[in-house]
C-alpha atoms as a PDB file:
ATOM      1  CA  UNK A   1     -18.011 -44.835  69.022  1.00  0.00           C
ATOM      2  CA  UNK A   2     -18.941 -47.910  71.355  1.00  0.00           C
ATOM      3  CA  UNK A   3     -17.207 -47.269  74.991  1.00  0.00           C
ATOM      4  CA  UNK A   4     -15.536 -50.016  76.453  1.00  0.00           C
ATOM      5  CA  UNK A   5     -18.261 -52.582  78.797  1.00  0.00           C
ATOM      6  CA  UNK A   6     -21.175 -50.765  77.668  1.00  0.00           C
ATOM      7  CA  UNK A   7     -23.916 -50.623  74.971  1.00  0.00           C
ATOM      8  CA  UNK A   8     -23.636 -47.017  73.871  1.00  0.00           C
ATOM      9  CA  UNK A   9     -27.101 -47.284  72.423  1.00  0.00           C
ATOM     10  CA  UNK A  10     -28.744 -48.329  75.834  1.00  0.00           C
ATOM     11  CA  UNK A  11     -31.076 -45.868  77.292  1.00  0.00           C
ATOM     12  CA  UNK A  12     -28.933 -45.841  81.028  1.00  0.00           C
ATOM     13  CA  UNK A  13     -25.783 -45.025  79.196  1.00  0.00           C
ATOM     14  CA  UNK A  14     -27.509 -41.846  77.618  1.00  0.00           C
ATOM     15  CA  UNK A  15     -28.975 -40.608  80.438  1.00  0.00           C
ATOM     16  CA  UNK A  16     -25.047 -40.623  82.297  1.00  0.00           C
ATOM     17  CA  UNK A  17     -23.344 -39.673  79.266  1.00  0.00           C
ATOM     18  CA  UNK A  18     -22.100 -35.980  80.441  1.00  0.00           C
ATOM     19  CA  UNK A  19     -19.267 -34.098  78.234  1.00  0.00           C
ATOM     20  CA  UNK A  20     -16.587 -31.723  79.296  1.00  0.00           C
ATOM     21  CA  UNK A  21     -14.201 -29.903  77.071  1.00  0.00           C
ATOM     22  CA  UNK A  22     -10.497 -28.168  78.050  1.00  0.00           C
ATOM     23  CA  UNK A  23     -11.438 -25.275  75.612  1.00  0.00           C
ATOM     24  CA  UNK A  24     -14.196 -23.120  76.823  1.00  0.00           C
ATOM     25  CA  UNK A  25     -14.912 -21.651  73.495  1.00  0.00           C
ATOM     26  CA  UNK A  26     -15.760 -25.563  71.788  1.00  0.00           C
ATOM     27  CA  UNK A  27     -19.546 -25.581  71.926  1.00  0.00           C
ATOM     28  CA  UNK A  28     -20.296 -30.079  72.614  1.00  0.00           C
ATOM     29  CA  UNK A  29     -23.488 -30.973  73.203  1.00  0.00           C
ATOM     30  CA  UNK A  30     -25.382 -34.744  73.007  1.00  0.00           C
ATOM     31  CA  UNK A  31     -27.725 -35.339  70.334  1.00  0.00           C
ATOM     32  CA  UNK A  32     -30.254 -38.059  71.335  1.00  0.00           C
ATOM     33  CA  UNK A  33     -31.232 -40.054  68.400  1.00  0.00           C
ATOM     34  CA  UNK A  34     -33.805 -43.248  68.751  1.00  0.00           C
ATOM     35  CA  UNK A  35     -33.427 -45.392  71.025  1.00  0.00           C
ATOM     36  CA  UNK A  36     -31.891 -48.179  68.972  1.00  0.00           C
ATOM     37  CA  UNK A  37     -29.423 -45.700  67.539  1.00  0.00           C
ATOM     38  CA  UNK A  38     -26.192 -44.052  69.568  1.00  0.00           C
ATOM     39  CA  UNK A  39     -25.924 -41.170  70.363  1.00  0.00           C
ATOM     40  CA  UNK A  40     -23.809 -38.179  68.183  1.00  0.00           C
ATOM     41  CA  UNK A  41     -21.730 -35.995  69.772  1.00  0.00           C
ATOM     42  CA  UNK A  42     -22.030 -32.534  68.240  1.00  0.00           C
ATOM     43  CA  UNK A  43     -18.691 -29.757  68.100  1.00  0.00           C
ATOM     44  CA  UNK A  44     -18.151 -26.478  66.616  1.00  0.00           C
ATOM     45  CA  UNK A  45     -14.991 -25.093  66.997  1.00  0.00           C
ATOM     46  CA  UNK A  46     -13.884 -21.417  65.543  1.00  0.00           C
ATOM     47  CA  UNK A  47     -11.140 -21.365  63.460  1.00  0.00           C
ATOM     48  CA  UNK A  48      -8.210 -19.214  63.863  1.00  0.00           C
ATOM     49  CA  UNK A  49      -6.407 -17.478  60.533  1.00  0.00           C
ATOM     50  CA  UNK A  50      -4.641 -20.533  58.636  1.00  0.00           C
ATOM     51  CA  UNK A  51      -1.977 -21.969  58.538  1.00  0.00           C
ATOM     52  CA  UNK A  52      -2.745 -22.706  62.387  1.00  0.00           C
ATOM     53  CA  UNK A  53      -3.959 -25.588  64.627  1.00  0.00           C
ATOM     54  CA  UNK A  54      -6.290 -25.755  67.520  1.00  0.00           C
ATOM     55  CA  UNK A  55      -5.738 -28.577  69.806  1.00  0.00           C
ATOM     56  CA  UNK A  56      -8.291 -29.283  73.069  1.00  0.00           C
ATOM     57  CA  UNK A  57      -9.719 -32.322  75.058  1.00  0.00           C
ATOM     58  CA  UNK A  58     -13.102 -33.749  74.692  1.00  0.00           C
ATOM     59  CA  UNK A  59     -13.966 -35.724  78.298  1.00  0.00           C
ATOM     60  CA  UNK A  60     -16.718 -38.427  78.768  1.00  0.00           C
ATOM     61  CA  UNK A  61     -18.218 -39.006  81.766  1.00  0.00           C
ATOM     62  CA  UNK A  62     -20.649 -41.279  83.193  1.00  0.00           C
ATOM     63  CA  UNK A  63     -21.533 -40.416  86.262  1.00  0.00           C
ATOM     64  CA  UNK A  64     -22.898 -37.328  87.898  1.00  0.00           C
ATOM     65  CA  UNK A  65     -20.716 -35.920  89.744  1.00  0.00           C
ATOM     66  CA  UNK A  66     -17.167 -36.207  86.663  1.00  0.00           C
ATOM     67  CA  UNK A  67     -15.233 -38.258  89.350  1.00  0.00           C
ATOM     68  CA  UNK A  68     -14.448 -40.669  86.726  1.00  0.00           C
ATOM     69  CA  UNK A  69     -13.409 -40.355  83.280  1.00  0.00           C
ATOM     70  CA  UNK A  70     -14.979 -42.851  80.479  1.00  0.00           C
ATOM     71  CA  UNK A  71     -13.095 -42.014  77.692  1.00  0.00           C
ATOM     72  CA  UNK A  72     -10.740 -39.023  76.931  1.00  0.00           C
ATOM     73  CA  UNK A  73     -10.307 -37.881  72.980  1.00  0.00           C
ATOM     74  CA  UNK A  74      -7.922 -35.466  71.907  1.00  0.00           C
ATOM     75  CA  UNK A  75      -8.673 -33.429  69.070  1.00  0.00           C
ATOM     76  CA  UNK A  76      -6.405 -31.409  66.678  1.00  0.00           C
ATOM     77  CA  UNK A  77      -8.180 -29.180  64.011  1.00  0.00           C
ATOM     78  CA  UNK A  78      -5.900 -27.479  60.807  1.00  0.00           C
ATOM     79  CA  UNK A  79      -7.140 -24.575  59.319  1.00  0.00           C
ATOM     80  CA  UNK A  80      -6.168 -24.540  55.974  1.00  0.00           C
ATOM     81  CA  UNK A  81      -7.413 -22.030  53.026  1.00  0.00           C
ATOM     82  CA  UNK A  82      -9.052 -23.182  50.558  1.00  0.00           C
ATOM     83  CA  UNK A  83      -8.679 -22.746  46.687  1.00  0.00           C
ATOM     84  CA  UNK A  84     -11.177 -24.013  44.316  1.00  0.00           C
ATOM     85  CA  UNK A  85      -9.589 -25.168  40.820  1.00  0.00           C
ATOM     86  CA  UNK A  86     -11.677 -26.199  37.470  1.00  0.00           C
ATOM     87  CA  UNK A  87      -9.921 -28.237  35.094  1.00  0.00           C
ATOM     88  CA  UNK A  88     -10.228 -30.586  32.256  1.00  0.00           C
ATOM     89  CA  UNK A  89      -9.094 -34.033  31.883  1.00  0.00           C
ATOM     90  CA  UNK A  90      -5.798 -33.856  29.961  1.00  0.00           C
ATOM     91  CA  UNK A  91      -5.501 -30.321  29.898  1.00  0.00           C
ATOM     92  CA  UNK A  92      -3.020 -27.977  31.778  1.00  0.00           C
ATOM     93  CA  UNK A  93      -5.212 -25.578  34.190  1.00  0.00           C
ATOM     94  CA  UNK A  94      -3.250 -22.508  35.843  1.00  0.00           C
ATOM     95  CA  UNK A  95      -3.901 -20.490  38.803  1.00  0.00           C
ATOM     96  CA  UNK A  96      -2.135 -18.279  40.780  1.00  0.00           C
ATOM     97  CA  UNK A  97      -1.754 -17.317  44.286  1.00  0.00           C
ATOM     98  CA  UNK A  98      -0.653 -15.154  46.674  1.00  0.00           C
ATOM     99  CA  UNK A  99       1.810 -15.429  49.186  1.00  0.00           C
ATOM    100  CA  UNK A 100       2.605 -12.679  52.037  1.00  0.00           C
ATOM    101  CA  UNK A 101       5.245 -12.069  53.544  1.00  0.00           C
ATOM    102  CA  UNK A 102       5.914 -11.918  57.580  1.00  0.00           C
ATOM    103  CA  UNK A 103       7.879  -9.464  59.364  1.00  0.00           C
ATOM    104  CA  UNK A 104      11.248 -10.942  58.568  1.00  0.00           C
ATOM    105  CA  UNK A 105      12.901 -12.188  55.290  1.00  0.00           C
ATOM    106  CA  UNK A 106      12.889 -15.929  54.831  1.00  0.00           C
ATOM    107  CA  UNK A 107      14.160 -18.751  52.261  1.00  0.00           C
ATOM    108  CA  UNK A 108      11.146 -20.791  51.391  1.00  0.00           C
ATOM    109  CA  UNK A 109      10.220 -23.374  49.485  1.00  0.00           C
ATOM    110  CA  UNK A 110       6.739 -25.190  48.006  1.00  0.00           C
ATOM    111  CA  UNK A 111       5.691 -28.609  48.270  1.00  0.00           C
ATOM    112  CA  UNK A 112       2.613 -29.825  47.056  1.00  0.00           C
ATOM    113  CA  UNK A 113       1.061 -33.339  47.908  1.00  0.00           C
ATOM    114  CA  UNK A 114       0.320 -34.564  44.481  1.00  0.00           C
ATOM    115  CA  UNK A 115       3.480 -33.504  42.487  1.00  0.00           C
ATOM    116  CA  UNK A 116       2.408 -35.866  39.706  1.00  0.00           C
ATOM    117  CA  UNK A 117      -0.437 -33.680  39.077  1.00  0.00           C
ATOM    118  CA  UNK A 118       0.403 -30.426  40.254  1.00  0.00           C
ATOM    119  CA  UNK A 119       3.476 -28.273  39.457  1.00  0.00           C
ATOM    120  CA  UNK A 120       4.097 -25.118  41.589  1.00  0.00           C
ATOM    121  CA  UNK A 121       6.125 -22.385  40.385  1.00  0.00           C
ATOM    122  CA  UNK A 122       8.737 -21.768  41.737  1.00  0.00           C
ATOM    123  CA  UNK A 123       9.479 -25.106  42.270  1.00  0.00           C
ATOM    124  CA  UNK A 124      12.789 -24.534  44.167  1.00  0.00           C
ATOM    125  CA  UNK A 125      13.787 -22.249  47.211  1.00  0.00           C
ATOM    126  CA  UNK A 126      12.663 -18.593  46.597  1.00  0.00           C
ATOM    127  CA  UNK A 127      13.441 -15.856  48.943  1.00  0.00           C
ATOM    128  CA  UNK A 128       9.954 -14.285  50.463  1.00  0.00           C
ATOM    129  CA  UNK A 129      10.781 -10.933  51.704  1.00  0.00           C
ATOM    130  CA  UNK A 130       9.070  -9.108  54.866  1.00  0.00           C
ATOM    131  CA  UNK A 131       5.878  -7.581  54.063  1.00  0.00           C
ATOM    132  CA  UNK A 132       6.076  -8.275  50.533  1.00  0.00           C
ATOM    133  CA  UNK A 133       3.723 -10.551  48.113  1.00  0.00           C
ATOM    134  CA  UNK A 134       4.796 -13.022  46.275  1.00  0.00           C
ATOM    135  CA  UNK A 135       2.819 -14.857  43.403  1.00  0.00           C
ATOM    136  CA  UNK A 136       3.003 -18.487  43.129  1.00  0.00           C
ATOM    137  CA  UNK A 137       1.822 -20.533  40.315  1.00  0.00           C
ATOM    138  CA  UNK A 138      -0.049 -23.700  40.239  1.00  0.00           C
ATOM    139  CA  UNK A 139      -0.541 -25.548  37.043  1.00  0.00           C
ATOM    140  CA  UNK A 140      -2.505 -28.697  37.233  1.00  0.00           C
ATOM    141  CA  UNK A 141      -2.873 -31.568  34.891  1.00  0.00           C
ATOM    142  CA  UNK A 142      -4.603 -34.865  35.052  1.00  0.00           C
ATOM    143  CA  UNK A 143      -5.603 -37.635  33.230  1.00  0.00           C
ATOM    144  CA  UNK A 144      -7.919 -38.395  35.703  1.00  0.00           C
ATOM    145  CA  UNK A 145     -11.598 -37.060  35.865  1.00  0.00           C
ATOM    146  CA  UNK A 146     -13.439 -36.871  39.066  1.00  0.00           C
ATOM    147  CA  UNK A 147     -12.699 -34.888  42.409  1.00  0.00           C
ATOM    148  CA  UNK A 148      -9.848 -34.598  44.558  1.00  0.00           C
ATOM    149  CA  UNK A 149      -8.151 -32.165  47.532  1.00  0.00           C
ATOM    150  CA  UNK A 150      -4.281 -31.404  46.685  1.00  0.00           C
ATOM    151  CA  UNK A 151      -2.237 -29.900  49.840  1.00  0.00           C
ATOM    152  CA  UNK A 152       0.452 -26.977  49.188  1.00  0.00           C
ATOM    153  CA  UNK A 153       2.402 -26.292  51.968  1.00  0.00           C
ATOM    154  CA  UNK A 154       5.074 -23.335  51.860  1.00  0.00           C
ATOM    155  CA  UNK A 155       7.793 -24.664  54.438  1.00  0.00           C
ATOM    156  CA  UNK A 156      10.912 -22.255  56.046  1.00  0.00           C
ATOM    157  CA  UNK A 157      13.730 -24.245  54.805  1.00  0.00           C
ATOM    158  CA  UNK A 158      16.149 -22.834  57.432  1.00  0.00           C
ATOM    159  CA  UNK A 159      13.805 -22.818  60.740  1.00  0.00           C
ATOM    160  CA  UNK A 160      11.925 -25.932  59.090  1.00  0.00           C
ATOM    161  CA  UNK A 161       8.874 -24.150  60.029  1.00  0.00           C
ATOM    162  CA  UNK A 162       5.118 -24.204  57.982  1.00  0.00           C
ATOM    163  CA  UNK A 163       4.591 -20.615  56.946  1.00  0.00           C
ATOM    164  CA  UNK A 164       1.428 -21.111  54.403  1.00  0.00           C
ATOM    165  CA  UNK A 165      -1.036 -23.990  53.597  1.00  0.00           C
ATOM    166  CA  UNK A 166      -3.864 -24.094  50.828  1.00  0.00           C
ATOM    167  CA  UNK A 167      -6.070 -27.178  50.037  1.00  0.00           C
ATOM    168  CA  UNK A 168      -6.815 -27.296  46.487  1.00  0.00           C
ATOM    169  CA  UNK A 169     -10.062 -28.539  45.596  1.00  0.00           C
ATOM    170  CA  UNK A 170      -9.719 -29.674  41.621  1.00  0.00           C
ATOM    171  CA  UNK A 171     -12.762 -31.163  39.584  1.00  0.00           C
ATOM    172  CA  UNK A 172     -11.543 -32.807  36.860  1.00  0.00           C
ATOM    173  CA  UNK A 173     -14.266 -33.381  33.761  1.00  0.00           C
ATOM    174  CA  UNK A 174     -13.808 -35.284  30.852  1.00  0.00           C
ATOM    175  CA  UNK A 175     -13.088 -33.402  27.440  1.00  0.00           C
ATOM    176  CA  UNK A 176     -15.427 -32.694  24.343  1.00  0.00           C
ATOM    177  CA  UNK A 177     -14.581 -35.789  22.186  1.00  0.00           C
ATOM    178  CA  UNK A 178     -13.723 -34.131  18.280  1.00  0.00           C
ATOM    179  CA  UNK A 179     -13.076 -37.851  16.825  1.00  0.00           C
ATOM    180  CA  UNK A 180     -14.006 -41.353  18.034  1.00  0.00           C
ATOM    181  CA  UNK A 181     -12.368 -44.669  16.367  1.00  0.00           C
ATOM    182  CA  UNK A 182     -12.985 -47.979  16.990  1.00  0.00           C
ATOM    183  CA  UNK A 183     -10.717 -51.128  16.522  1.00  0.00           C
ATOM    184  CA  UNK A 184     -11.281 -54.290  16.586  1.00  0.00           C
ATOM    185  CA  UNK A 185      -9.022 -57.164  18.713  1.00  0.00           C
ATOM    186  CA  UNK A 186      -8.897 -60.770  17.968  1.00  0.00           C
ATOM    187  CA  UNK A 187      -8.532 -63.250  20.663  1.00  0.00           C
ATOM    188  CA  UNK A 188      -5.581 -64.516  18.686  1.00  0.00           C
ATOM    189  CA  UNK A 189      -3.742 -60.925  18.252  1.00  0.00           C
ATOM    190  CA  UNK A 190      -1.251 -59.429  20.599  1.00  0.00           C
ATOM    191  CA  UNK A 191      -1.308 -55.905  19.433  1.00  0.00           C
ATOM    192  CA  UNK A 192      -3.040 -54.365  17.239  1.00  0.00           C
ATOM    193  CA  UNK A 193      -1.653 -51.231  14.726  1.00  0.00           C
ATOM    194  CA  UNK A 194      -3.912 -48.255  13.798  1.00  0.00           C
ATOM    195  CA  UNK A 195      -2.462 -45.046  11.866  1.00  0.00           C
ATOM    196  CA  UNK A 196      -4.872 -41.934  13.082  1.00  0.00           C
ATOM    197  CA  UNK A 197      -3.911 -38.367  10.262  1.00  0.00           C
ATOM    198  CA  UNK A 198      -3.283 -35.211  12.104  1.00  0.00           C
ATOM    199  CA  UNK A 199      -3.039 -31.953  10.011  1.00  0.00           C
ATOM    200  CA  UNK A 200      -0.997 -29.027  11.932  1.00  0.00           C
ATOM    201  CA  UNK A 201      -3.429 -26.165  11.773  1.00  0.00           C
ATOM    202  CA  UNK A 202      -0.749 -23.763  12.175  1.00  0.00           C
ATOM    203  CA  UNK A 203       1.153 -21.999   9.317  1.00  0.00           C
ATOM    204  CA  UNK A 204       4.365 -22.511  11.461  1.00  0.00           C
ATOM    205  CA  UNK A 205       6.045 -25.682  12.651  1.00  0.00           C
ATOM    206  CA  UNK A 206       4.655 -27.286  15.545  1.00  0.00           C
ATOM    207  CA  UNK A 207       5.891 -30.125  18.068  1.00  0.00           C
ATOM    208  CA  UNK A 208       2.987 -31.903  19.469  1.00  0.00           C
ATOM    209  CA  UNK A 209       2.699 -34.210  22.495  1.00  0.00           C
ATOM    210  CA  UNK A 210       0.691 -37.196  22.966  1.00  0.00           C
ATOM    211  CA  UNK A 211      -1.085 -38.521  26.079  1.00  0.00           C
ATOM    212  CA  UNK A 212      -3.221 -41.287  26.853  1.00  0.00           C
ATOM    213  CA  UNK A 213      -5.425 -42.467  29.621  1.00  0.00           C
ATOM    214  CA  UNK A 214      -4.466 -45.799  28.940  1.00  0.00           C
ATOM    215  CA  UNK A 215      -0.307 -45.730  28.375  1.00  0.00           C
ATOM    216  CA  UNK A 216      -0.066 -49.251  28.655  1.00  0.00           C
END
């Protein structure tokens, strides 16, 4: 990040650049890179037990002596658990997880970021008594392949407080094809209409539901 009035790859601003942090335990330090390039500013913070968040100051100085800030940045890090997930495209994928109680009762309730995709179970207020464990279920379908993160956050509906976060990590990979057809569009032809036999392989009755990637 440029500061304001100054090259930031210029050799006199890297030899003033000084850092100070309002957290002792941050370790910051300046990497020097070429001199055409800037500067990086390296952190490593520890993270506390999630769901919690770890705020602190990150000052930049350039002169000797810190009389005179250059820039102040303020810095909030989440930690969050995280849960992988391996699905396939168009296909429901379940997990389950745990949820522990605190050391008092309390009305709770689930809300994931991505509802569209993923359904958590129970999807209403549930009551999460003290040191007990509850097991929540997450059931995700997409017909979407590719990567994403999904947030879950378990929120006190009375004290509107966060009691649990996970970040879902989902990879989503396309299906083994069975059956491939092809059709064939005219420029003329609005729509075209294609009959495709399916045989129940069950000896029992069946209801089936269809999806498409494309449901336009």
């Amino acid at each position: 990040r440029a500061l304001e009035g100054l090259a930031w790859g210029g050799d006199d601003v890297k030899k003033r650049l000084q850092l100070c942090c309002s957290d002792s335990n941050v370790v910051c330090e300046i990497r020097e890179e070429l001199d055409s390039e800037p500067s990086q500013i390296f952190l490593k913070v520890a993270c506390q037990a999630a769901p919690s968040v770890a705020k602190f100051y990150l000052v930049l100085y350039l002169d000797p002596y810190r009389a005179k800030p250059a820039q102040t940045w303020k810095f909030y890090v989440h930690s969050i658990q995280r849960i992988d997930l391996s699905a396939t495209q168009g296909q429901t994928s379940h997990l389950s997880v745990i949820l522990r109680g605190g050391s008092v009762p309390r009305v709770v309730q689930c809300y994931p970021s991505r509802p569209q995709e993923l359904v958590v179970g129970p999807s209403g207020p549930f009551q999460l008594a003290a040191n007990a464990a509850h097991e929540i279920q997450l059931s995700f379908k997409s017909m979407q392949t590719g990567n994403r993160f999904i947030f879950v956050n378990v929120v006190d509906i009375e004290a509107h407080c966060l009691v649990k976060s996970w970040l879902v990590s989902v990879t989503s990979r396309p299906p083994v094809v069975t059956k491939a057809f092809e059709q064939v569009l005219r420029l003329s032809q609005a729509t075209v209409n294609k009959k495709i036999t399916y045989r129940n392989p069950y000896s029992v009755s069946r209801r089936f539901h269809l999806f498409s990637t494309c449901p336009e």
